[in-house]
Protein backbone atom coordinates (compact mmCIF):
# COMPACT_ATOMS: atom_id res chain seq x y z
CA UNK A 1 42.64 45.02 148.83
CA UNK A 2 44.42 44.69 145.21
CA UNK A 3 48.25 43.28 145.08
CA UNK A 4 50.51 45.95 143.70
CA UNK A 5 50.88 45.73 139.92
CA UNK A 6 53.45 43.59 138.94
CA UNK A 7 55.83 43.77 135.91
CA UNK A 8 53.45 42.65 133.14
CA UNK A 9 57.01 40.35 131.60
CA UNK A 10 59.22 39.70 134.62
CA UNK A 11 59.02 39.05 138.06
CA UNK A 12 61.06 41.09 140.31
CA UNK A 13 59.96 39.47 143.70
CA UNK A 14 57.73 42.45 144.02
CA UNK A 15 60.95 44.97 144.60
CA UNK A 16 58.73 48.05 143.32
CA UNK A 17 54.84 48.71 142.64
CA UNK A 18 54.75 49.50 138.95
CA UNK A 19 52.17 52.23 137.37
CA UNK A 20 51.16 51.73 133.90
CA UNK A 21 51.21 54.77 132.29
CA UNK A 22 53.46 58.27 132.75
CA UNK A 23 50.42 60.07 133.14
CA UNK A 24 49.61 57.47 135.91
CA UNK A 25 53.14 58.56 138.05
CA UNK A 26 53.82 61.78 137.70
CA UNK A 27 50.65 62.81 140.42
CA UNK A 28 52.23 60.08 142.60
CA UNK A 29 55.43 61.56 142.31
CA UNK A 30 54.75 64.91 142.29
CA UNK A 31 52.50 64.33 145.43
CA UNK A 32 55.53 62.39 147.17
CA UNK A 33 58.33 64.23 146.51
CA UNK A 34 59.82 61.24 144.25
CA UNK A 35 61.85 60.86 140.95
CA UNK A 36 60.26 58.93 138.23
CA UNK A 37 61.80 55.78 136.96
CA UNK A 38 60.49 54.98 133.60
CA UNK A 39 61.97 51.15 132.30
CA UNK A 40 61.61 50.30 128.78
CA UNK A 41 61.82 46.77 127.97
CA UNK A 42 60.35 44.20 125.74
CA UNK A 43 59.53 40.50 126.61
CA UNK A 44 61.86 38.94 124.63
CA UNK A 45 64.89 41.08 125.73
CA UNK A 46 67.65 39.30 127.98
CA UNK A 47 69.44 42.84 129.59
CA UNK A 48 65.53 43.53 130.59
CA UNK A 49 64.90 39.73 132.50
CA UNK A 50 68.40 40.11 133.93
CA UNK A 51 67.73 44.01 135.42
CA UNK A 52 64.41 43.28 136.52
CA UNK A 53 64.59 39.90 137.91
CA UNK A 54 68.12 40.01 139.29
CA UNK A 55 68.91 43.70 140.11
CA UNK A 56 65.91 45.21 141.05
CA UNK A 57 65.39 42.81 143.76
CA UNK A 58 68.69 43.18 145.60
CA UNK A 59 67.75 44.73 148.86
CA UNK A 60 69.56 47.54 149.00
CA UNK A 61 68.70 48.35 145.58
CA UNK A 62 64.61 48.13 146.26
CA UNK A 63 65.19 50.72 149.29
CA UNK A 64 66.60 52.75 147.25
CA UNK A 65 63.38 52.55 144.13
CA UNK A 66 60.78 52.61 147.06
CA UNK A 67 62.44 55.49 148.90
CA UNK A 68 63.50 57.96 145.88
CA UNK A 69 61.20 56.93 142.57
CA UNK A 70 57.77 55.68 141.09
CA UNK A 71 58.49 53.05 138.54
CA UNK A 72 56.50 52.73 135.43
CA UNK A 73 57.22 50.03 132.86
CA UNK A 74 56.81 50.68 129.02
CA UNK A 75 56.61 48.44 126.28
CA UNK A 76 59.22 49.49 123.48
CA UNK A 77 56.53 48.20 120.91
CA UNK A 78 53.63 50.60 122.18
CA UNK A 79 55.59 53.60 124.07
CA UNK A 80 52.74 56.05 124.97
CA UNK A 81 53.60 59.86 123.67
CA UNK A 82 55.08 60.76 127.16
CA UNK A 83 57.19 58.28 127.09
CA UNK A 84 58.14 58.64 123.97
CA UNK A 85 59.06 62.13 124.03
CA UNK A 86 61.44 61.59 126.61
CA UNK A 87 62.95 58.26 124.68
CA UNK A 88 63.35 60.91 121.51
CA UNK A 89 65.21 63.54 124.09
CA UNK A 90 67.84 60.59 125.11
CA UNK A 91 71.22 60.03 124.03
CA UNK A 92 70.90 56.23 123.39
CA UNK A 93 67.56 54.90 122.55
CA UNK A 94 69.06 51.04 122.55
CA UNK A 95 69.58 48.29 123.61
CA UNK A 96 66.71 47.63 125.89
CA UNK A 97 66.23 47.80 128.57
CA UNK A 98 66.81 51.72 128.57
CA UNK A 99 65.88 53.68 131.82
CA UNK A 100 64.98 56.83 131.86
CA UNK A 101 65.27 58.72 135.22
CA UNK A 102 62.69 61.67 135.42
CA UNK A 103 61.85 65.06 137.23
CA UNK A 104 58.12 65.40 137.60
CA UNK A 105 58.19 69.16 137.29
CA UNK A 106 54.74 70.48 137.26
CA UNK A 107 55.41 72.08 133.77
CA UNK A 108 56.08 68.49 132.40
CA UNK A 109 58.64 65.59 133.12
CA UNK A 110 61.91 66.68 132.51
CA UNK A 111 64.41 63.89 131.56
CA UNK A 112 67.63 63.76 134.37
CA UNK A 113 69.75 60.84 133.13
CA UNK A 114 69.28 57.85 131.01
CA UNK A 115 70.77 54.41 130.63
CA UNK A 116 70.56 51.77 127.55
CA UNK A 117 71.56 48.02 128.26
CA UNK A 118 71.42 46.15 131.30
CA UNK A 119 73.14 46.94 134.52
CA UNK A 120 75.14 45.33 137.01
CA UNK A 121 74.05 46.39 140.29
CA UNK A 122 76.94 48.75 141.75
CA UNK A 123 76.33 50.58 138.30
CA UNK A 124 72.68 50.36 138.90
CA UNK A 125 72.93 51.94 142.43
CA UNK A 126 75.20 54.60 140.98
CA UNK A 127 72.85 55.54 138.10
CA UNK A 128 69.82 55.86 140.85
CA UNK A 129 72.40 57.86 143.03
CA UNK A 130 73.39 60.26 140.37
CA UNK A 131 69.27 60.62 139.31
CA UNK A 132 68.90 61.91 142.73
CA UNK A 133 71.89 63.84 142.64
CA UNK A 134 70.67 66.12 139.79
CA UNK A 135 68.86 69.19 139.15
């Protein structure tokens, strides 16, 4: 059997199984009941190493991904159209990393909330709270 995929730039202890592509998690998500949790970064950025390596792995806060989202990461350099789209729909497109929280609605992913810089984790919490919070 394969090992999850990882986060191709930073390692978050394995907090969340990351898909590759939109297209990838919205059949997942739809099929599951879940949000999608789409995290643009880029390998160089600092706010992206510090989410990633030091917030998503806080316990409570990897029950929370696992129970209520499908993660995808996306490269700010190469942001497939999906992904893009839904960058273009939010309020702040920068800093990275920007997170976009998603409703995998079978007529297309409809954006919920976003976020731009990194995140302390009682803010992070609150942000994945408030994606499941909306309609």
């Amino acid at each position: 059997m394969n090992p999850p995929p990882r986060h191709p730039y930073f390692d978050d202890r394995a907090a969340v199984e990351w898909q590759r592509s939109l297209d990838e998690a919205l059949p997942k998500a739809r099929a599951s009941g879940l949000r999608v949790l789409v995290v643009i970064t880029s390998a160089e950025c600092g706010g992206s190493r510090a989410l990633l390596e030091r917030v998503f792995p806080k316990e409570e806060i990897t029950e929370e991904l696992r129970r209520g989202f499908v993660c995808v990461y996306a490269d700010l350099r190469s942001l497939e159209n999906g992904v893009a789209t839904l960058l273009a729909a939010a309020p702040k497109h920068e800093p990275t990393p920007v997170c976009l929280y998603v409703a995998p609605e079978e007529s297309g992913p409809r954006l919920l909330l976003s976020t731009a810089g990194g995140r302390p984790p009682a803010v992070f919490i609150r942000d994945l709270t408030d994606a499941h919070a909306r309609r």
